[in-house]
C-alpha atoms as a PDB file:
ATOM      1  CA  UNK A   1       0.000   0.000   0.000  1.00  0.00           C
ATOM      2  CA  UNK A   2       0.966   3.423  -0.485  1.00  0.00           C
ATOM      3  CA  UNK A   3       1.729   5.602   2.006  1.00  0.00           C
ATOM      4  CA  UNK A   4      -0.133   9.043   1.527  1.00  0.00           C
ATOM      5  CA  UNK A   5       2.178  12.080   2.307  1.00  0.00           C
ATOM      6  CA  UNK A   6       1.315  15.539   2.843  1.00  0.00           C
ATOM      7  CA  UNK A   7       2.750  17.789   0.219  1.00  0.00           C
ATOM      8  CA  UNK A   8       5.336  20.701   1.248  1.00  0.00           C
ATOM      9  CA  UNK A   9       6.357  24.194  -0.045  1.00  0.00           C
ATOM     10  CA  UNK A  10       8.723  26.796   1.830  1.00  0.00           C
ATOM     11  CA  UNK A  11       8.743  30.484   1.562  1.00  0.00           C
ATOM     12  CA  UNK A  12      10.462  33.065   3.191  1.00  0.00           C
ATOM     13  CA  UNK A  13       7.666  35.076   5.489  1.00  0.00           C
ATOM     14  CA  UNK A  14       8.006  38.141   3.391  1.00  0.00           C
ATOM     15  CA  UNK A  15       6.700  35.883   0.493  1.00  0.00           C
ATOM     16  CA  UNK A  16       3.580  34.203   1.883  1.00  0.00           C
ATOM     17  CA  UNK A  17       1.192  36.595   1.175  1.00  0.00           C
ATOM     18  CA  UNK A  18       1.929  36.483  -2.529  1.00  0.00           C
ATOM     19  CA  UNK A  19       2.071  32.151  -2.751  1.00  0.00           C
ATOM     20  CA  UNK A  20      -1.128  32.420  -1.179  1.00  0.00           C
ATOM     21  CA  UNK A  21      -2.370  34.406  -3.529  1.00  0.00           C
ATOM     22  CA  UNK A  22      -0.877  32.833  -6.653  1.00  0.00           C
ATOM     23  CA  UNK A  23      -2.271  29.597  -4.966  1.00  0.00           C
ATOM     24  CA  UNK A  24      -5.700  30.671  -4.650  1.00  0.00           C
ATOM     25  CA  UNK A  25      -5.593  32.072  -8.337  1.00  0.00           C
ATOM     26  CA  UNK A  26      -5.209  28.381  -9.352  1.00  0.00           C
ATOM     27  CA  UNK A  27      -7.256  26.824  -7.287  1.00  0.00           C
ATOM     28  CA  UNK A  28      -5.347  25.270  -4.288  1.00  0.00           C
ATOM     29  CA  UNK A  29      -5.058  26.392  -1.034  1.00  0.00           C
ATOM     30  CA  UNK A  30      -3.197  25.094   1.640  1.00  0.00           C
ATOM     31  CA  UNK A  31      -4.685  22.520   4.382  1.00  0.00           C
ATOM     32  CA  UNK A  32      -1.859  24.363   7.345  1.00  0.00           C
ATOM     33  CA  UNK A  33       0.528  26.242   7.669  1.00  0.00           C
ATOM     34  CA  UNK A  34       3.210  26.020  10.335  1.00  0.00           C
ATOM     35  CA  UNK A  35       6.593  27.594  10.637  1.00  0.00           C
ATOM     36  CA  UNK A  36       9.616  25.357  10.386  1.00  0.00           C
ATOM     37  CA  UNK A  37      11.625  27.007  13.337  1.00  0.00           C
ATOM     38  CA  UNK A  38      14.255  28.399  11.051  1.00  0.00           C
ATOM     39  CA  UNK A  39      12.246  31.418  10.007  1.00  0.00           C
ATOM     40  CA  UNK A  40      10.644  29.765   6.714  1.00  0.00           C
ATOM     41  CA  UNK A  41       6.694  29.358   6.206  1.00  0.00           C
ATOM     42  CA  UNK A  42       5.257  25.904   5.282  1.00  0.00           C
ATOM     43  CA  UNK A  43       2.483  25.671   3.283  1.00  0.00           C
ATOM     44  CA  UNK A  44       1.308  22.234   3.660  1.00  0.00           C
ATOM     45  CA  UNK A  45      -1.349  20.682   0.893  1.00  0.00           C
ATOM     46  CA  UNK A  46      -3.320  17.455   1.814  1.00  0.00           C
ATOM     47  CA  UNK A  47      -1.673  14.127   0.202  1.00  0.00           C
ATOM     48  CA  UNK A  48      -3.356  13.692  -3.603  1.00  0.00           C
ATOM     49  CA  UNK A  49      -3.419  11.198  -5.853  1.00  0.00           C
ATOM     50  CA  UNK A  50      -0.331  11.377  -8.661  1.00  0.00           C
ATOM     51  CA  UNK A  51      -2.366  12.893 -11.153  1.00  0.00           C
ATOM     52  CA  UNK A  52      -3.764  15.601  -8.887  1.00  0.00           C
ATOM     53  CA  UNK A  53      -0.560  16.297  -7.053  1.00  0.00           C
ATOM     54  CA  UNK A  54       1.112  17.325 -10.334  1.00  0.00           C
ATOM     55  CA  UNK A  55      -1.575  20.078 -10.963  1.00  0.00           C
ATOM     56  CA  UNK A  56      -0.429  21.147  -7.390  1.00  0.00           C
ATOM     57  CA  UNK A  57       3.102  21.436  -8.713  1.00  0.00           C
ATOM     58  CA  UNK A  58       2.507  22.829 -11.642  1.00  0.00           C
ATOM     59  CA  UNK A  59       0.530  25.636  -9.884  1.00  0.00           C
ATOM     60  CA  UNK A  60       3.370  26.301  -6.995  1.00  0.00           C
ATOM     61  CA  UNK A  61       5.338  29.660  -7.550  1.00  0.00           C
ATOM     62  CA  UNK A  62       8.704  28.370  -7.535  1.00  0.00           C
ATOM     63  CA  UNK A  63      10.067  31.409  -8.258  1.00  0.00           C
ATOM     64  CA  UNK A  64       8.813  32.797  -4.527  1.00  0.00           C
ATOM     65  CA  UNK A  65      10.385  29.058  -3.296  1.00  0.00           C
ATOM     66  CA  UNK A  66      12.720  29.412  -0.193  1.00  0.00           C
ATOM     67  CA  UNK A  67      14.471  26.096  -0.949  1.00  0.00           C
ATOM     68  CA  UNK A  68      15.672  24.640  -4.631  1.00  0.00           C
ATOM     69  CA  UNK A  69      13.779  21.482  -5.778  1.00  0.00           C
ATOM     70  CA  UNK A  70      11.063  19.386  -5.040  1.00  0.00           C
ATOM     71  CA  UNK A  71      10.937  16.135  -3.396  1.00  0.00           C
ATOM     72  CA  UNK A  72       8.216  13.885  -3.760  1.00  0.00           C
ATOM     73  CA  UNK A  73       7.601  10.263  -1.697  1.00  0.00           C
ATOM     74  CA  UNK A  74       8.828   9.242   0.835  1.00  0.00           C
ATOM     75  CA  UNK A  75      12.412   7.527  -0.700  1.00  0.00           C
ATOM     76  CA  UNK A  76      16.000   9.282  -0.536  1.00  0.00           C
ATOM     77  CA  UNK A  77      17.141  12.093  -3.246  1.00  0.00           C
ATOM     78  CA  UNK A  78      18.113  10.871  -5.938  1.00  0.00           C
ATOM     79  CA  UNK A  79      21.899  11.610  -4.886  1.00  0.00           C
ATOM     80  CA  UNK A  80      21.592   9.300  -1.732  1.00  0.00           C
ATOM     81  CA  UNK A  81      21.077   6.788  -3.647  1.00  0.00           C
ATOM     82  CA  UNK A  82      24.229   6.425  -5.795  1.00  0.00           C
END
Protein backbone atom coordinates (compact mmCIF):
# COMPACT_ATOMS: atom_id res chain seq x y z
CA UNK A 1 0.00 0.00 0.00
CA UNK A 2 0.97 3.42 -0.49
CA UNK A 3 1.73 5.60 2.01
CA UNK A 4 -0.13 9.04 1.53
CA UNK A 5 2.18 12.08 2.31
CA UNK A 6 1.31 15.54 2.84
CA UNK A 7 2.75 17.79 0.22
CA UNK A 8 5.34 20.70 1.25
CA UNK A 9 6.36 24.19 -0.04
CA UNK A 10 8.72 26.80 1.83
CA UNK A 11 8.74 30.48 1.56
CA UNK A 12 10.46 33.07 3.19
CA UNK A 13 7.67 35.08 5.49
CA UNK A 14 8.01 38.14 3.39
CA UNK A 15 6.70 35.88 0.49
CA UNK A 16 3.58 34.20 1.88
CA UNK A 17 1.19 36.60 1.17
CA UNK A 18 1.93 36.48 -2.53
CA UNK A 19 2.07 32.15 -2.75
CA UNK A 20 -1.13 32.42 -1.18
CA UNK A 21 -2.37 34.41 -3.53
CA UNK A 22 -0.88 32.83 -6.65
CA UNK A 23 -2.27 29.60 -4.97
CA UNK A 24 -5.70 30.67 -4.65
CA UNK A 25 -5.59 32.07 -8.34
CA UNK A 26 -5.21 28.38 -9.35
CA UNK A 27 -7.26 26.82 -7.29
CA UNK A 28 -5.35 25.27 -4.29
CA UNK A 29 -5.06 26.39 -1.03
CA UNK A 30 -3.20 25.09 1.64
CA UNK A 31 -4.69 22.52 4.38
CA UNK A 32 -1.86 24.36 7.34
CA UNK A 33 0.53 26.24 7.67
CA UNK A 34 3.21 26.02 10.33
CA UNK A 35 6.59 27.59 10.64
CA UNK A 36 9.62 25.36 10.39
CA UNK A 37 11.62 27.01 13.34
CA UNK A 38 14.25 28.40 11.05
CA UNK A 39 12.25 31.42 10.01
CA UNK A 40 10.64 29.76 6.71
CA UNK A 41 6.69 29.36 6.21
CA UNK A 42 5.26 25.90 5.28
CA UNK A 43 2.48 25.67 3.28
CA UNK A 44 1.31 22.23 3.66
CA UNK A 45 -1.35 20.68 0.89
CA UNK A 46 -3.32 17.46 1.81
CA UNK A 47 -1.67 14.13 0.20
CA UNK A 48 -3.36 13.69 -3.60
CA UNK A 49 -3.42 11.20 -5.85
CA UNK A 50 -0.33 11.38 -8.66
CA UNK A 51 -2.37 12.89 -11.15
CA UNK A 52 -3.76 15.60 -8.89
CA UNK A 53 -0.56 16.30 -7.05
CA UNK A 54 1.11 17.32 -10.33
CA UNK A 55 -1.58 20.08 -10.96
CA UNK A 56 -0.43 21.15 -7.39
CA UNK A 57 3.10 21.44 -8.71
CA UNK A 58 2.51 22.83 -11.64
CA UNK A 59 0.53 25.64 -9.88
CA UNK A 60 3.37 26.30 -7.00
CA UNK A 61 5.34 29.66 -7.55
CA UNK A 62 8.70 28.37 -7.53
CA UNK A 63 10.07 31.41 -8.26
CA UNK A 64 8.81 32.80 -4.53
CA UNK A 65 10.38 29.06 -3.30
CA UNK A 66 12.72 29.41 -0.19
CA UNK A 67 14.47 26.10 -0.95
CA UNK A 68 15.67 24.64 -4.63
CA UNK A 69 13.78 21.48 -5.78
CA UNK A 70 11.06 19.39 -5.04
CA UNK A 71 10.94 16.13 -3.40
CA UNK A 72 8.22 13.89 -3.76
CA UNK A 73 7.60 10.26 -1.70
CA UNK A 74 8.83 9.24 0.83
CA UNK A 75 12.41 7.53 -0.70
CA UNK A 76 16.00 9.28 -0.54
CA UNK A 77 17.14 12.09 -3.25
CA UNK A 78 18.11 10.87 -5.94
CA UNK A 79 21.90 11.61 -4.89
CA UNK A 80 21.59 9.30 -1.73
CA UNK A 81 21.08 6.79 -3.65
CA UNK A 82 24.23 6.42 -5.80
Amino acid sequence: MVKSIPARFSVLPENEAAALAHLKARGYSPMMIEEDGRGLIVLIFAALPDDELLGLVQALPVHLSAKVGIIMGDQSPPSAQA
